[in-house]
C-alpha atoms as a PDB file:
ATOM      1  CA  UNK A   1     -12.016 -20.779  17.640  1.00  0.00           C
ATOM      2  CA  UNK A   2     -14.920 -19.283  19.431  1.00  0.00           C
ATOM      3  CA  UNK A   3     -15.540 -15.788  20.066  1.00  0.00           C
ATOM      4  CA  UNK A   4     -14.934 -16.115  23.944  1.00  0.00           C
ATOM      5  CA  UNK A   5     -12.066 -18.607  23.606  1.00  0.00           C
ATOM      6  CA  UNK A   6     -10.190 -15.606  21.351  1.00  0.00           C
ATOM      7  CA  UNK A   7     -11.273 -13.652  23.502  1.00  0.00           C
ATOM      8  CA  UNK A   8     -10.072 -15.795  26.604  1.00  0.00           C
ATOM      9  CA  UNK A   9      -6.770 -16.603  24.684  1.00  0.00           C
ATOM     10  CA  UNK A  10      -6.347 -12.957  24.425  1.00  0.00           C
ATOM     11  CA  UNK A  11      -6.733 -12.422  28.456  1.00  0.00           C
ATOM     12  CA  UNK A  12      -3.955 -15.459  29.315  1.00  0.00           C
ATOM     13  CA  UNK A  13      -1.214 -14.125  27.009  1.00  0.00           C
ATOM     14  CA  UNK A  14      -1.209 -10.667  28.004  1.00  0.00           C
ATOM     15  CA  UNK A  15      -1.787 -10.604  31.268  1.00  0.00           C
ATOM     16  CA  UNK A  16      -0.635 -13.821  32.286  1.00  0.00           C
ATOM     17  CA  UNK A  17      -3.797 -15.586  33.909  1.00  0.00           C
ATOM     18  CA  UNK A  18      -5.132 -19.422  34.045  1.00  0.00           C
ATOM     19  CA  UNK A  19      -7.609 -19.570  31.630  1.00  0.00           C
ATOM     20  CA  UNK A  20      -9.855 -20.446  34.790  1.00  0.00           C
ATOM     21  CA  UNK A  21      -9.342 -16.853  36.071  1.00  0.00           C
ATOM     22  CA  UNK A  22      -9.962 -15.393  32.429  1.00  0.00           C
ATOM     23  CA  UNK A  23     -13.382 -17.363  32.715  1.00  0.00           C
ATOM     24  CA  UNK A  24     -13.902 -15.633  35.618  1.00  0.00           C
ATOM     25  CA  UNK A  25     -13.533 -12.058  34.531  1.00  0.00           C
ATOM     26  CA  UNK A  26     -15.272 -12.480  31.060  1.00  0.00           C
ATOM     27  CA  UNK A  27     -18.244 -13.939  33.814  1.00  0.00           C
ATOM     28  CA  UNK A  28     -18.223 -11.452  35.927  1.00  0.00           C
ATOM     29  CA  UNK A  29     -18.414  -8.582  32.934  1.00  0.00           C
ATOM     30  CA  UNK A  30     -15.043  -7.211  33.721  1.00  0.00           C
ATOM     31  CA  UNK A  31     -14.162  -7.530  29.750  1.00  0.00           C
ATOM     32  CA  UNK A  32     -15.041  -5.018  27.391  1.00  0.00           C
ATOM     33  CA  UNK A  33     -14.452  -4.825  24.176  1.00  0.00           C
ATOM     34  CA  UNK A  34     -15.289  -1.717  22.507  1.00  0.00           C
ATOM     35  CA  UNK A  35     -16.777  -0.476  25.296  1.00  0.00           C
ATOM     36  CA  UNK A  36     -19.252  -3.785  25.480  1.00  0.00           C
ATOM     37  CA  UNK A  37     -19.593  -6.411  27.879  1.00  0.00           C
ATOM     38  CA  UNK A  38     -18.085  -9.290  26.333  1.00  0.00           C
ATOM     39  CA  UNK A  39     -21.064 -11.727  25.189  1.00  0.00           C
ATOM     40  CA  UNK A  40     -21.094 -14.489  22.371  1.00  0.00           C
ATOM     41  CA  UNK A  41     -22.902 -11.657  19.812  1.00  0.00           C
ATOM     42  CA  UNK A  42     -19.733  -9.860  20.080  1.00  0.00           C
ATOM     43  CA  UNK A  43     -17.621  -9.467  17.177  1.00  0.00           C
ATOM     44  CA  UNK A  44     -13.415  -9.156  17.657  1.00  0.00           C
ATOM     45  CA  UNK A  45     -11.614  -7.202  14.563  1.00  0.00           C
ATOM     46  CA  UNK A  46      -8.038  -6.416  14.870  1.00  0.00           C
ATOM     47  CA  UNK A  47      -8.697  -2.996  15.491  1.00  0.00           C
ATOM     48  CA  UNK A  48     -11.064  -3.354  18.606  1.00  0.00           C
ATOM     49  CA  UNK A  49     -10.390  -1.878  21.880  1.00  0.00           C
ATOM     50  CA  UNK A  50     -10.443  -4.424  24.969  1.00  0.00           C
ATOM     51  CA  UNK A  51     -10.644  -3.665  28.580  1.00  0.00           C
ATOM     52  CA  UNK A  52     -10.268  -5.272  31.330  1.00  0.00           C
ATOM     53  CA  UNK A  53     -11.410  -4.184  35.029  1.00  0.00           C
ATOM     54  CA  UNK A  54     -12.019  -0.196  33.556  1.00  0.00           C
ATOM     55  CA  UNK A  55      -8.116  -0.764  32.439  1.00  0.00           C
ATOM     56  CA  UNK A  56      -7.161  -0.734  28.294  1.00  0.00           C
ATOM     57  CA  UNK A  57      -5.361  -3.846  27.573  1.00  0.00           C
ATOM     58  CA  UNK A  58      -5.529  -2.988  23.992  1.00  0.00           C
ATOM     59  CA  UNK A  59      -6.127   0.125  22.273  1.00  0.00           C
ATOM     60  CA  UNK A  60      -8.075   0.320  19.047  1.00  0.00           C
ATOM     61  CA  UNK A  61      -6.219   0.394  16.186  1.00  0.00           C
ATOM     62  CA  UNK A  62      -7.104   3.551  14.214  1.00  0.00           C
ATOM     63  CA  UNK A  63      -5.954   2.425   9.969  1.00  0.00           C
ATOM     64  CA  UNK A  64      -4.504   5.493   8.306  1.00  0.00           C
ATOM     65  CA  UNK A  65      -4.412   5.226   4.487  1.00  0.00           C
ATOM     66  CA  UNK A  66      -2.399   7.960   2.690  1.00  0.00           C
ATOM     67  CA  UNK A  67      -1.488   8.726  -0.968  1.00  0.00           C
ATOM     68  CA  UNK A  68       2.133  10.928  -1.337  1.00  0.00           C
ATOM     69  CA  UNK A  69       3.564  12.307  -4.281  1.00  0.00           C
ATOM     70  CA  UNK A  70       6.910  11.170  -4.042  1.00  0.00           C
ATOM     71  CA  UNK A  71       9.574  13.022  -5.586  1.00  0.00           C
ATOM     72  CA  UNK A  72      12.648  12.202  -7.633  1.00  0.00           C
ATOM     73  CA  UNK A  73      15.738  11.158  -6.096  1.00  0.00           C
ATOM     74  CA  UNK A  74      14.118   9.379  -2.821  1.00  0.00           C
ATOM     75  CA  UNK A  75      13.787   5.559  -2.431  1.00  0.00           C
ATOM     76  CA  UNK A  76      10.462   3.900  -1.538  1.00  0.00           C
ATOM     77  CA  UNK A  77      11.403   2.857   1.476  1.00  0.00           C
ATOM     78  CA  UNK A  78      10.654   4.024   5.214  1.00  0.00           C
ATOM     79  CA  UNK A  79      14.116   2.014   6.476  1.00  0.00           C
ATOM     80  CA  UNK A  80      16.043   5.271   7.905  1.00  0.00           C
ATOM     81  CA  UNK A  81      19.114   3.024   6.855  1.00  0.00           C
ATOM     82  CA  UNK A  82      18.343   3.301   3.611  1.00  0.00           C
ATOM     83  CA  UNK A  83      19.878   6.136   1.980  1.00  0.00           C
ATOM     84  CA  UNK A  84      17.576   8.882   0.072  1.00  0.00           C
ATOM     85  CA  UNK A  85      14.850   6.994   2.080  1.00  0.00           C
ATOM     86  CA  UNK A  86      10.953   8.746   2.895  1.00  0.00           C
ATOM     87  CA  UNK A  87      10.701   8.212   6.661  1.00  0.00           C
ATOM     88  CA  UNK A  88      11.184  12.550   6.538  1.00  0.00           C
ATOM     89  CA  UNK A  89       8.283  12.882   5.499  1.00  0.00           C
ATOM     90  CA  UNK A  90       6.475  10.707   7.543  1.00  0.00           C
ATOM     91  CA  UNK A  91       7.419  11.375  11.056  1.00  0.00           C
ATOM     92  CA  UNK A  92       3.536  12.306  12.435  1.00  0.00           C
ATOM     93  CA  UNK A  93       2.671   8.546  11.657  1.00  0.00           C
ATOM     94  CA  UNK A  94       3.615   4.920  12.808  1.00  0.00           C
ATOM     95  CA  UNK A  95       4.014   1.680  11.844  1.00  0.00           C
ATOM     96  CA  UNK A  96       3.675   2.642   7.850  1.00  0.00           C
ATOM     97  CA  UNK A  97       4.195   0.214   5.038  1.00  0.00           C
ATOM     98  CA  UNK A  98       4.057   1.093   1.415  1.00  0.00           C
ATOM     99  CA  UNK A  99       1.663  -0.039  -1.470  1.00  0.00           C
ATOM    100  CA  UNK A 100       3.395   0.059  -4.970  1.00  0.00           C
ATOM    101  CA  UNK A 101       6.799   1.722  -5.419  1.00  0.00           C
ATOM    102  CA  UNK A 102       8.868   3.460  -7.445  1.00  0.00           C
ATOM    103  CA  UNK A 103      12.450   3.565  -8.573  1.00  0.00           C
ATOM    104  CA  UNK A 104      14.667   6.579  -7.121  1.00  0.00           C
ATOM    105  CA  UNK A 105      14.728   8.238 -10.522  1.00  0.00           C
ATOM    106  CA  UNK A 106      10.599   7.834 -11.023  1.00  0.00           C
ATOM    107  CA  UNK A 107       8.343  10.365  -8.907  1.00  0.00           C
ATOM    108  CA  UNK A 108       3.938  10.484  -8.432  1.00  0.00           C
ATOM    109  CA  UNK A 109       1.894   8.406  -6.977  1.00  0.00           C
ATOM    110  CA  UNK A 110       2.448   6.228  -3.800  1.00  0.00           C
ATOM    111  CA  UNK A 111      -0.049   4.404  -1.111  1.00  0.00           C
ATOM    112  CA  UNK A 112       0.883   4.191   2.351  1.00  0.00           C
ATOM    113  CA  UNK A 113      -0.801   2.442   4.967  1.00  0.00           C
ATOM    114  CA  UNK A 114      -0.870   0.660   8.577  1.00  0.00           C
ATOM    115  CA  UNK A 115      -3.391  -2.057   7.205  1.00  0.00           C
ATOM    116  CA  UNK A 116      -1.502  -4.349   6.456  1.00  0.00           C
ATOM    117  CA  UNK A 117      -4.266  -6.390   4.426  1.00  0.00           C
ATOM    118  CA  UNK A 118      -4.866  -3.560   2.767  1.00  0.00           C
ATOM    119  CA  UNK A 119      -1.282  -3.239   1.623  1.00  0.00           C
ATOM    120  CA  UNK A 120      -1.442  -6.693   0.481  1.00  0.00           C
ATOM    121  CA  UNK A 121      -4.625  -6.211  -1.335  1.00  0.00           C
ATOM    122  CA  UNK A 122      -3.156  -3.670  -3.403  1.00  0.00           C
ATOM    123  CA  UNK A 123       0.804  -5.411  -3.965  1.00  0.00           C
ATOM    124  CA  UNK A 124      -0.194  -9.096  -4.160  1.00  0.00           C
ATOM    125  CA  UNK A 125       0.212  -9.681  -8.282  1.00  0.00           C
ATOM    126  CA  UNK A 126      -3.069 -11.721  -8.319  1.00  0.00           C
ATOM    127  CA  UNK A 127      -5.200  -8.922  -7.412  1.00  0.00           C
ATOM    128  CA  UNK A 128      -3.863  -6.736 -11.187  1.00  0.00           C
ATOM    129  CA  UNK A 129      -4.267  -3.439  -9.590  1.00  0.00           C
ATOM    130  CA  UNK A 130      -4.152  -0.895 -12.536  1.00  0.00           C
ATOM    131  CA  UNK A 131      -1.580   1.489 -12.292  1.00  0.00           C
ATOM    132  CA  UNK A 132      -1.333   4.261 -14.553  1.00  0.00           C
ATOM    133  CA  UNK A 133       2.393   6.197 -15.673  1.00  0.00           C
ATOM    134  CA  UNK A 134       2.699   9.700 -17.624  1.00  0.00           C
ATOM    135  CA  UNK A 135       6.138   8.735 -19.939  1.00  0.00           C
ATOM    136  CA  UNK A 136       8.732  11.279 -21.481  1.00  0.00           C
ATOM    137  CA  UNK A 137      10.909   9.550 -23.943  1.00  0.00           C
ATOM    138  CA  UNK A 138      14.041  11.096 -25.595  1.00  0.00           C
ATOM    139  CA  UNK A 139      12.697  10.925 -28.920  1.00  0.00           C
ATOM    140  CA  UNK A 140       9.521  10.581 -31.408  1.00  0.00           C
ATOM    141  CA  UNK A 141       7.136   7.839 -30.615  1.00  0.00           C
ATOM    142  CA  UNK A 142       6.267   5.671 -33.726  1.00  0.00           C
ATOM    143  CA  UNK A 143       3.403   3.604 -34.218  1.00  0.00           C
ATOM    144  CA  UNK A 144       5.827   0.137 -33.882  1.00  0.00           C
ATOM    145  CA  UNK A 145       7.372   1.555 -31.236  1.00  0.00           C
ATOM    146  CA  UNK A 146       3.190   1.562 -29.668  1.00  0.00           C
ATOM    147  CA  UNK A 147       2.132  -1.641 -31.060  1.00  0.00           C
ATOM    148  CA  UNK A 148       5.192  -3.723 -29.782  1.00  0.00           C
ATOM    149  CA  UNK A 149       5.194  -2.241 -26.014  1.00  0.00           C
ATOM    150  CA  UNK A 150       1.656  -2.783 -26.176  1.00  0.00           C
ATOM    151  CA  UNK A 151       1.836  -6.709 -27.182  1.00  0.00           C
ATOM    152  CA  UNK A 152       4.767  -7.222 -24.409  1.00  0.00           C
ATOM    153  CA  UNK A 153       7.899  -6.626 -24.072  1.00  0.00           C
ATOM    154  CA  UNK A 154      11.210  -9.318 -22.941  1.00  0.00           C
ATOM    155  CA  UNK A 155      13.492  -7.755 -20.287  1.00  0.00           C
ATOM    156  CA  UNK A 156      15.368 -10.072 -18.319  1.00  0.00           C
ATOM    157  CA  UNK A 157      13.792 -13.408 -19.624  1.00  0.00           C
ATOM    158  CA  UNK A 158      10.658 -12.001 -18.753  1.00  0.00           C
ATOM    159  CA  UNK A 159       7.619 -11.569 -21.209  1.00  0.00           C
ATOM    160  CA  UNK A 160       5.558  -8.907 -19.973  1.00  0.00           C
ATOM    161  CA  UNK A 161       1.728  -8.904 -20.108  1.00  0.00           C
ATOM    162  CA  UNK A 162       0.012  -7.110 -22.450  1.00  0.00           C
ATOM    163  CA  UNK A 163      -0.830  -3.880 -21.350  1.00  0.00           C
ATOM    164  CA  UNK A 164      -2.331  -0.194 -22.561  1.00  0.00           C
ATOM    165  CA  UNK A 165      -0.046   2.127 -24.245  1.00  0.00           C
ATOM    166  CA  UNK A 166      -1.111   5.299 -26.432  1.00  0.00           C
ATOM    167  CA  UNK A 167       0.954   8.135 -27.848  1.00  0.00           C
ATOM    168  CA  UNK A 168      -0.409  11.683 -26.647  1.00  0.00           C
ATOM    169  CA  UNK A 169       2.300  13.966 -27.025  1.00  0.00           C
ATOM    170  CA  UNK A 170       5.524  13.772 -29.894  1.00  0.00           C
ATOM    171  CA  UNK A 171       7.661  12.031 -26.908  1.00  0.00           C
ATOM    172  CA  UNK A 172       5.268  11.307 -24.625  1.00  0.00           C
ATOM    173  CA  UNK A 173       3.080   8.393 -23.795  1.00  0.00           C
ATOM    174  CA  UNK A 174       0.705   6.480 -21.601  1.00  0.00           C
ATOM    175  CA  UNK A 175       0.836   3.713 -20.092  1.00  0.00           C
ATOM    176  CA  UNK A 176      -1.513   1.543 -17.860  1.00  0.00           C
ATOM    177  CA  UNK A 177       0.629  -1.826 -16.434  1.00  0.00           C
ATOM    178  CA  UNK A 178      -1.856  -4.802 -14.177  1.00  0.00           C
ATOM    179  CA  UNK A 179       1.627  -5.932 -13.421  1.00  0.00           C
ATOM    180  CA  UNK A 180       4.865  -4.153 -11.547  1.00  0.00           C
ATOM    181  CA  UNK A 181       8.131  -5.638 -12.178  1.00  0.00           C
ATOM    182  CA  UNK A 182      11.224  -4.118 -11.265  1.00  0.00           C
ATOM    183  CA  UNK A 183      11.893  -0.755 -13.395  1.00  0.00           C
ATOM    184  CA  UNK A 184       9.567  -2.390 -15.794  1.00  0.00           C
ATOM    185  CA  UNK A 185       8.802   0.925 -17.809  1.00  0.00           C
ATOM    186  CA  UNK A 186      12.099   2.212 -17.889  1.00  0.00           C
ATOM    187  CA  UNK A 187      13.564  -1.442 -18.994  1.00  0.00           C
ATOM    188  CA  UNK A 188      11.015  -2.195 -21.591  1.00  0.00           C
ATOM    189  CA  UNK A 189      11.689   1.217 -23.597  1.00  0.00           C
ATOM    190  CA  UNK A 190      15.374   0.175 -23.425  1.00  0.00           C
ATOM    191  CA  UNK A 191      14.662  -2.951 -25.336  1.00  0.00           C
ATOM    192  CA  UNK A 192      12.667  -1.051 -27.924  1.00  0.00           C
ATOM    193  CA  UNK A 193      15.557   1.516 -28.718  1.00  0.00           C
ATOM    194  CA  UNK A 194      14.390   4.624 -26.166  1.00  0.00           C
ATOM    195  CA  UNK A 195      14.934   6.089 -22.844  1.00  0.00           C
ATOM    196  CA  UNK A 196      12.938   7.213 -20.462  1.00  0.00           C
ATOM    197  CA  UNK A 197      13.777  11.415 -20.009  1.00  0.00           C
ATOM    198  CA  UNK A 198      10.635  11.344 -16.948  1.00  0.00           C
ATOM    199  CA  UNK A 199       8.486   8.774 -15.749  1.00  0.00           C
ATOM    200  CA  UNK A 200       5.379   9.785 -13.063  1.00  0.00           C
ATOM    201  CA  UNK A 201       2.671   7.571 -11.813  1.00  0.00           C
ATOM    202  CA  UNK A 202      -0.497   9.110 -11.605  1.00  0.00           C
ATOM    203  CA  UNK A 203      -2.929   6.324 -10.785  1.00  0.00           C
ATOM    204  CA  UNK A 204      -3.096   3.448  -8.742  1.00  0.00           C
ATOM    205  CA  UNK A 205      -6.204   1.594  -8.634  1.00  0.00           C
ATOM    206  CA  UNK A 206      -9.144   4.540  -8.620  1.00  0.00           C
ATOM    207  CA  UNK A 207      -7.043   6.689  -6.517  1.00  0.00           C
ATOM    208  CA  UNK A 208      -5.198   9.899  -8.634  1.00  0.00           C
ATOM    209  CA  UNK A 209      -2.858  12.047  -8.097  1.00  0.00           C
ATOM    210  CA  UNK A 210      -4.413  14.891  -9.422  1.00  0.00           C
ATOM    211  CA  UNK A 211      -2.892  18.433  -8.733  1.00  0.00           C
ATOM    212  CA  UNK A 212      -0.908  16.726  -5.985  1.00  0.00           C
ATOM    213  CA  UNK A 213       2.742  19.026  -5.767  1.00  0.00           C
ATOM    214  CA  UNK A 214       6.107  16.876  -5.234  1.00  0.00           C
ATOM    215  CA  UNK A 215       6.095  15.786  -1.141  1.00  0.00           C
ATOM    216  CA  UNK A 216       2.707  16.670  -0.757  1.00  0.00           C
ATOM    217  CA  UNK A 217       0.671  14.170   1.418  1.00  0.00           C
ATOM    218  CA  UNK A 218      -3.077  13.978   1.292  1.00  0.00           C
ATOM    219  CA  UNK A 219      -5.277  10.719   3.650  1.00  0.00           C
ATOM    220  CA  UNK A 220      -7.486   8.921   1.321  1.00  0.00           C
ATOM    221  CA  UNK A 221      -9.961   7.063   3.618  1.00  0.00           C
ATOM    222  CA  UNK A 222     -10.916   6.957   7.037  1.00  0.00           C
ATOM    223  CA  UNK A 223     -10.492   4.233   9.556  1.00  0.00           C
ATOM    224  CA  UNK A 224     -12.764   1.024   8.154  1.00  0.00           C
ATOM    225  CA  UNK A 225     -12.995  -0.446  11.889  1.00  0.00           C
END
């Protein structure tokens, strides 16, 4: 579809014209978009502003992107249904979807954003988004215990990709996943004899948490339009 037929398209669905009478007022320069008269060299984004006769018809979209350290005992969800849910925490911003979550019992790192391509970008499984996990288990770490979660573990029928796992502490361990099955962590130590005392996320991607405090909320980028 050509710019001015979008464009055009645009004008007949929301304000109910023949597309004769959107010709006219693209013609006449009573479209703007972004402040421009609308010509072919024009380029339409999701996020662009149009207006039509000195009147918004759309406002720009303005993408937040946000990274929260989510504490234990809250869901990843925004659904105010949902019990132990975030949307608290996020009542000075709309329309919020989350990138990468976390069981109740897990807390760190979590991406929040209106772009919803960007959202995508990051959960789609194709795109093997690193995401990095600080581990307490409830007792020593050996060297099989290493090897084997590092190989792949089965939970659930499921063999789980190889992935990067080093010891750094007596009960505690890193652990870099491309991949984000359900509670993988937590159920892959089960099958290897251990539990999981604390899990935290502190990377997703090349965004940290850093000194980030528990329900702390920090904007990452600014708006790409």
């Amino acid at each position: 579809m050509s710019f001015q037929r979008r464009i055009q398209f645009f004008l007949v669905h929301t304000l109910f014209i023949s597309n004769k009478e959107a010709q006219q007022l693209i013609q006449k320069g009573a479209v703007l978009l972004d402040g421009h008269s609308v010509t072919e060299n024009c380029i339409i984004s999701e996020t662009s502003e149009i207006m039509v006769n000195g009147e918004i018809k759309r406002a720009k979209t303005i993408f937040t992107y946000l990274k929260f350290y989510k504490p234990r005992g809250f869901q990843s969800s925004l659904n105010p249904a949902v019990p132990n849910n975030l949307s608290m925490f996020f009542t000075a911003y709309k329309n919020l979807a989350i990138a990468g979550r976390l069981d109740k019992e897990s807390e760190g790192l979590l991406l929040l954003s209106n772009d919803g391509k960007w959202v995508e970008e990051i959960c789609h499984p194709t795109s093997e988004k690193e995401k990095e996990y600080v581990v307490t288990l409830n007792k020593t770490v050996t060297d099989d215990f290493i090897t084997e979660f590092k190989n792949g573990v089965k939970i659930g029928g499921y063999q789980t990709k190889p992935c990067k796992c080093e010891k750094t502490d007596d009960r505690l361990i890193k652990v870099i996943l491309t991949e984000g099955k359900n509670r993988q962590i937590r159920r892959m130590c089960k099958t290897l004899g251990y539990e999981v005392i604390q899990l935290k996320r502190v990377r997703i991607a090349d965004v940290f948490l850093q000194e980030m405090v528990p329900e702390e909320i920090e904007a990452i980028h600014s708006n790409k339009g």
